[in-house]
C-alpha atoms as a PDB file:
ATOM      1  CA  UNK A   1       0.000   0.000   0.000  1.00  0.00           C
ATOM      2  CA  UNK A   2       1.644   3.650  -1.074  1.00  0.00           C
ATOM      3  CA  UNK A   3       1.868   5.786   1.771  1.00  0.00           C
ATOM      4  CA  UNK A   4      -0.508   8.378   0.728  1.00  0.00           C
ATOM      5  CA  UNK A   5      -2.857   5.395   1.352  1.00  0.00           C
ATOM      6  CA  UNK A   6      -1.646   4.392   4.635  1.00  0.00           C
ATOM      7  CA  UNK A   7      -2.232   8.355   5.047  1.00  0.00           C
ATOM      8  CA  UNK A   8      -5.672   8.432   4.664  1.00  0.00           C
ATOM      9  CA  UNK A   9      -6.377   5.307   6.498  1.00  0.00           C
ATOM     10  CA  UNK A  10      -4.483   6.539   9.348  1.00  0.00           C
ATOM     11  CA  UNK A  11      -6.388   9.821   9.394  1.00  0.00           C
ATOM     12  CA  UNK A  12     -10.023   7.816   9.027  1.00  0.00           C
ATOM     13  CA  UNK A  13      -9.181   6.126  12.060  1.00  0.00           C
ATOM     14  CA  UNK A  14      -7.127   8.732  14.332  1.00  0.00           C
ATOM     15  CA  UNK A  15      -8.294  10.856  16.864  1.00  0.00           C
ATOM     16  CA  UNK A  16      -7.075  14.318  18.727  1.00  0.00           C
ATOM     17  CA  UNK A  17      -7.230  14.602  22.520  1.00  0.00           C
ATOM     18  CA  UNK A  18     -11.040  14.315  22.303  1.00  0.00           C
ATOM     19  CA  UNK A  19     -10.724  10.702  22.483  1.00  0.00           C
ATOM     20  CA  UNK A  20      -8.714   9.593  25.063  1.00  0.00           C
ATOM     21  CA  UNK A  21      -9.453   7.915  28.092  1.00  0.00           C
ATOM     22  CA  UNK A  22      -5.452   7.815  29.418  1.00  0.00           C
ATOM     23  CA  UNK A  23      -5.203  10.467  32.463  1.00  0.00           C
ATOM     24  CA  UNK A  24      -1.167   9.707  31.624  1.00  0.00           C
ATOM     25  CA  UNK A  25      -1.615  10.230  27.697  1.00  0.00           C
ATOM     26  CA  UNK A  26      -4.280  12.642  27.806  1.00  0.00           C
ATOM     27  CA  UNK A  27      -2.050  14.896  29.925  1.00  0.00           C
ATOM     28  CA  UNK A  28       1.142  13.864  27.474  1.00  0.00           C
ATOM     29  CA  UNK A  29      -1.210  15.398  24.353  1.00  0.00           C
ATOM     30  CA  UNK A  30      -2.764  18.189  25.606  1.00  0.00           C
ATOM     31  CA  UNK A  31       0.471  19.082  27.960  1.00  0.00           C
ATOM     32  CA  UNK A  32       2.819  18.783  26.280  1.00  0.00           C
ATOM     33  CA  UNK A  33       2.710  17.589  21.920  1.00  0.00           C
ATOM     34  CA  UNK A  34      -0.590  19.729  21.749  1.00  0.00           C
ATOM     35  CA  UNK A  35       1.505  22.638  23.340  1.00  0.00           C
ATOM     36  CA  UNK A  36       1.639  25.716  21.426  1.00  0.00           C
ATOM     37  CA  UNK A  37       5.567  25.952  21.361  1.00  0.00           C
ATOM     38  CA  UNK A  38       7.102  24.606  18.712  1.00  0.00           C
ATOM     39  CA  UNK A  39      11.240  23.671  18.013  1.00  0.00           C
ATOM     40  CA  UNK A  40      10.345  24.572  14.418  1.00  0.00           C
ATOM     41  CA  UNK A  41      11.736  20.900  13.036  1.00  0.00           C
ATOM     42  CA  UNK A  42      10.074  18.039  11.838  1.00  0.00           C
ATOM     43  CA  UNK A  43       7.129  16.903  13.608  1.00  0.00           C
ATOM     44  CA  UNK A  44       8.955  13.402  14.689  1.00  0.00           C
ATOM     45  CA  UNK A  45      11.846  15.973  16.367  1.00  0.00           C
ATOM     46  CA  UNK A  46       9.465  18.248  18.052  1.00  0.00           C
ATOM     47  CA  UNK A  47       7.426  15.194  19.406  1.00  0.00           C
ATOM     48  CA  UNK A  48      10.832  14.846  20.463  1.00  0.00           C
ATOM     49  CA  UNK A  49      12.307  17.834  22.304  1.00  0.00           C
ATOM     50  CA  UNK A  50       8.937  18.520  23.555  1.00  0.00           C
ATOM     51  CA  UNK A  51       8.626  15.311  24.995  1.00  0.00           C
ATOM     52  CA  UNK A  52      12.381  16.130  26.729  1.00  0.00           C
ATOM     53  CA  UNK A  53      10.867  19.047  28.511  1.00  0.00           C
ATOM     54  CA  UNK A  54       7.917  18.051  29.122  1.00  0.00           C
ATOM     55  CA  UNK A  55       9.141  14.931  30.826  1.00  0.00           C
ATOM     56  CA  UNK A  56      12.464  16.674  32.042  1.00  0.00           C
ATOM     57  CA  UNK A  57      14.537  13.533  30.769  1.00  0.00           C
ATOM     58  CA  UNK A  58      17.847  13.149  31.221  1.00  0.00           C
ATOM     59  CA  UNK A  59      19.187  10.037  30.335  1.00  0.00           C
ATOM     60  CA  UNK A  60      18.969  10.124  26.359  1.00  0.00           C
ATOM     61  CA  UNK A  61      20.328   7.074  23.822  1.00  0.00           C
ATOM     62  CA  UNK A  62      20.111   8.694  20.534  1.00  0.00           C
ATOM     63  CA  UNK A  63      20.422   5.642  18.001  1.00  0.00           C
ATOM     64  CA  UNK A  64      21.669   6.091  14.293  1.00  0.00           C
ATOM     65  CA  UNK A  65      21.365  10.002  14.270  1.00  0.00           C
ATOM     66  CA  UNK A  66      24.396  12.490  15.697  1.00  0.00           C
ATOM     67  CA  UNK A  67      22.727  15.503  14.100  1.00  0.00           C
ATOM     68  CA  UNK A  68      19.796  14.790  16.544  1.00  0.00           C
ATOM     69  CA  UNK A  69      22.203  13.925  19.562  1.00  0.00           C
ATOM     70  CA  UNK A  70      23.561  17.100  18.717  1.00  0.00           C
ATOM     71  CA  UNK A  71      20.353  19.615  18.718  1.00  0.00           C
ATOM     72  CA  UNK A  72      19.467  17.779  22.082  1.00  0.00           C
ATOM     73  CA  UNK A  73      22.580  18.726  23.307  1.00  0.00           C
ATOM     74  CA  UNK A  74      22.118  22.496  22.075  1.00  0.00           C
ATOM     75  CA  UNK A  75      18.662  22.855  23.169  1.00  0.00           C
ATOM     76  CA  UNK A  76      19.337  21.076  27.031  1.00  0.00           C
ATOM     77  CA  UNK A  77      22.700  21.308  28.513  1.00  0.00           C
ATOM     78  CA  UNK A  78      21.845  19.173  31.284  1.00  0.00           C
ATOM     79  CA  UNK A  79      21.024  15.711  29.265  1.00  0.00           C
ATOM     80  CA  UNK A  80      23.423  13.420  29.071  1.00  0.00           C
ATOM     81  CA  UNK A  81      23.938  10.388  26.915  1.00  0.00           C
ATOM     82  CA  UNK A  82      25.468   7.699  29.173  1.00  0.00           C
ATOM     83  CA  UNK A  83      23.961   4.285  27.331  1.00  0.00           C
ATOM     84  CA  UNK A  84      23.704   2.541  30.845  1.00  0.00           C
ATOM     85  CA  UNK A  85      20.540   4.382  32.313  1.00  0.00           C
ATOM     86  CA  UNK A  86      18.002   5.331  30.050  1.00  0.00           C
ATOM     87  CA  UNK A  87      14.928   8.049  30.359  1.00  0.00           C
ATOM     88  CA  UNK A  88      14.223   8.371  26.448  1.00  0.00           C
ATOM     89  CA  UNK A  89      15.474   6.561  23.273  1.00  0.00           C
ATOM     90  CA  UNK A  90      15.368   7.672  19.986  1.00  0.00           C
ATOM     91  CA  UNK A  91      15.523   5.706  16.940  1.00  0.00           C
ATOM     92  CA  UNK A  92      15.503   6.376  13.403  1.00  0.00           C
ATOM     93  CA  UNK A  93      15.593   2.846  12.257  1.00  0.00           C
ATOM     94  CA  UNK A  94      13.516   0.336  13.987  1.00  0.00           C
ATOM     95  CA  UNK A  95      14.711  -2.613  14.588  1.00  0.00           C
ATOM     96  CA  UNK A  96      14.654  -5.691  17.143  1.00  0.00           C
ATOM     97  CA  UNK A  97      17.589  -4.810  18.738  1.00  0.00           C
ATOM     98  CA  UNK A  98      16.805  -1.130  19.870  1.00  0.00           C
ATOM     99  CA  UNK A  99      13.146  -2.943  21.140  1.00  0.00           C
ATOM    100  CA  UNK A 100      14.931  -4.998  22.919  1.00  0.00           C
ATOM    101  CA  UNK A 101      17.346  -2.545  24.939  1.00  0.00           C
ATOM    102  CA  UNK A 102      14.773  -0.587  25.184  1.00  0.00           C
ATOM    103  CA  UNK A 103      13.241  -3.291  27.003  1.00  0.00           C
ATOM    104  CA  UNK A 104      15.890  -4.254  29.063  1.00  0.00           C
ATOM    105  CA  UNK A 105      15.244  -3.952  32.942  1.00  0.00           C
ATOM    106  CA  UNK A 106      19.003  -3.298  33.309  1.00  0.00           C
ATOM    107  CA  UNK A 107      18.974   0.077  31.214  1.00  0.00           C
ATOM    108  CA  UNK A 108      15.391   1.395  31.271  1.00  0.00           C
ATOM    109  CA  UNK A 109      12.461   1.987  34.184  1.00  0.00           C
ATOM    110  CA  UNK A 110       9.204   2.532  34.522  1.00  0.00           C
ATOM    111  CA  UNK A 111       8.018   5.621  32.683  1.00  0.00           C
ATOM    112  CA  UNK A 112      10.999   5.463  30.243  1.00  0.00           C
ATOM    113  CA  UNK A 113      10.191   6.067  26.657  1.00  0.00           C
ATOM    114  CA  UNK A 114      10.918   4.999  23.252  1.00  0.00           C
ATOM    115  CA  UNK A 115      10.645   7.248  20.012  1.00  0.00           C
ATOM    116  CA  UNK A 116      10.990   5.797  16.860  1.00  0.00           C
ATOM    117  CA  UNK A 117      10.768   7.861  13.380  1.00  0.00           C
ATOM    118  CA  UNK A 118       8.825   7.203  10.350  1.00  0.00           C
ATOM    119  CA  UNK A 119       7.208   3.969  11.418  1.00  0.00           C
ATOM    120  CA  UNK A 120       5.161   3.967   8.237  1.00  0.00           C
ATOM    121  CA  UNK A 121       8.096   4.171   5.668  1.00  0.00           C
ATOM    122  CA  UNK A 122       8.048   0.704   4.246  1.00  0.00           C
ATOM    123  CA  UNK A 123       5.835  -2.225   4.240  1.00  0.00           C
ATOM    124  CA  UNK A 124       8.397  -3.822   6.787  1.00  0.00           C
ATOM    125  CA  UNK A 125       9.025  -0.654   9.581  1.00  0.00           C
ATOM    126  CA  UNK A 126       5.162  -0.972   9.355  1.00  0.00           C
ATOM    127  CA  UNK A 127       5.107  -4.484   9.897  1.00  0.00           C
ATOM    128  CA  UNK A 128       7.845  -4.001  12.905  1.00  0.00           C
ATOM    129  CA  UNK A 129       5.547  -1.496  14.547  1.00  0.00           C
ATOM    130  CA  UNK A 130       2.616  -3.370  14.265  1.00  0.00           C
ATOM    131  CA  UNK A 131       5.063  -6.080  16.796  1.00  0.00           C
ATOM    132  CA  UNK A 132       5.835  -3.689  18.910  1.00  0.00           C
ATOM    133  CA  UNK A 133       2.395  -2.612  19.465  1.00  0.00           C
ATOM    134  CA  UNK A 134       1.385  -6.019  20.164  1.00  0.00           C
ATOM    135  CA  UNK A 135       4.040  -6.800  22.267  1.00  0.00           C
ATOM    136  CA  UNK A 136       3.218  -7.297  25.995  1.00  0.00           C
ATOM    137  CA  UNK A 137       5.761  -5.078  27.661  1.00  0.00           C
ATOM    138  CA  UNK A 138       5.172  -2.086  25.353  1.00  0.00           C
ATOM    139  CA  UNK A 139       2.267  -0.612  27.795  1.00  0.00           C
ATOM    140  CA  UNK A 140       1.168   2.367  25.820  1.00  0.00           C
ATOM    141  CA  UNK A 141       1.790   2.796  22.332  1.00  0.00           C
ATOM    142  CA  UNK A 142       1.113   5.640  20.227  1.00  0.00           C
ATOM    143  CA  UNK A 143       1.340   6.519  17.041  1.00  0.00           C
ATOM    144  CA  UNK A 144       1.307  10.009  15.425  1.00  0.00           C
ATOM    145  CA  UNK A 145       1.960   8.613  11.755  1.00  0.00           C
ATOM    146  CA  UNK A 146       5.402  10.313  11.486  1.00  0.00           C
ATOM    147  CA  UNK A 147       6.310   8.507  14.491  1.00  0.00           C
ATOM    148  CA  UNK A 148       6.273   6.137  17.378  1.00  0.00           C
ATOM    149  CA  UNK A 149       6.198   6.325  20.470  1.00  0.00           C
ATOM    150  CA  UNK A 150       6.302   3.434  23.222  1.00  0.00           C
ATOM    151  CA  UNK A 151       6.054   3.608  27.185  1.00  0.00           C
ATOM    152  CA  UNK A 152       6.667   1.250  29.626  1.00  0.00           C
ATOM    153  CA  UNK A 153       4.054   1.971  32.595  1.00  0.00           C
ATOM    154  CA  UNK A 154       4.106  -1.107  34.828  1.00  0.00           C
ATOM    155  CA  UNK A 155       0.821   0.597  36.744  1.00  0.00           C
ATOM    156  CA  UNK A 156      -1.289   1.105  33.334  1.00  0.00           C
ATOM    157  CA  UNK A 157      -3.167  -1.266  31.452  1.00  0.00           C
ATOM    158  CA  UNK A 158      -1.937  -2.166  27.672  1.00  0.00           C
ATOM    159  CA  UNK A 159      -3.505   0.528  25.422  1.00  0.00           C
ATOM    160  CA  UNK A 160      -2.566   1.948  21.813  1.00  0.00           C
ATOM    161  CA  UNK A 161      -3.514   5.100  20.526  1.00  0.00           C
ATOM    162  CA  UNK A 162      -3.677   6.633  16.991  1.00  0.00           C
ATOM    163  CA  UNK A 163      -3.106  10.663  17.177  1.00  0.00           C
ATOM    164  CA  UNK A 164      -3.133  13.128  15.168  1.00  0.00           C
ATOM    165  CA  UNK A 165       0.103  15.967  15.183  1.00  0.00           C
END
């Protein structure tokens, strides 16, 4: 399916704030992607950064991407990216391995979160995020089309939501 397709179907079946349910992600939309500032980047960065702030992260893997480890760094001078304790990972690529250190009990905690860009770029990131969605540990899932975004949130039940940016 072309991804003008997987466009419209995503927007036939998305919602805005108005639909949620979440106390946690209705606060995340309204708070803090819904927020009127802006970084002025793509939408899948300023989910990003805005998601940094509003969550006041700290710990930050930045996977496959050093211009983006590099406008963190400029826009927050108190992250750091020390790979053994994790608040937020970002991805451009999916693949198992990030899921799975992102996963990992060792480097991640409750209320860490995984961003992953353009989850709907090929028949196969597509098909990846559909497993991640499904998978039992990824607590709330959300997708905003451009990107993904996965929590782990041992005291909320399994939930996946469709927004739109």
């Amino acid at each position: 399916m072309s991804l003008f397709f997987n466009r419209l179907k995503f927007l036939a079946s998305a919602t805005n704030q108005h639909g949620l349910h979440s106390p946690f992600v209705f606060n995340y939309i309204t708070k803090c992607i819904y927020h009127k500032k802006t970084y002025k980047q793509s939408k899948t960065i300023d989910v990003l950064l805005k998601s940094i702030a509003y969550f006041n992260y700290q710990n930050i893997q930045v996977i496959g991407n050093t211009i983006v480890r590099d406008l963190i760094r400029q826009k927050f001078k108190n992250c750091n990216f020390d790979e053994n304790k994790i608040d937020l990972m970002y991805a451009d690529e999916l693949t198992p391995k990030v899921f799975n250190v992102f996963l990992s009990e060792e480097k991640t905690h409750n209320n860490s979160m995984l961003l992953i860009n353009s989850i709907n770029k090929n028949k196969n990131t597509l098909k990846q995020w559909q497993q991640i969605v499904a998978a039992e540990k990824a607590t709330v899932t959300i997708d905003f089309f451009s990107c993904g975004v996965v929590f782990k949130r041992k005291e909320q039940v399994k939930e996946h939501f469709k927004i739109r940016l």
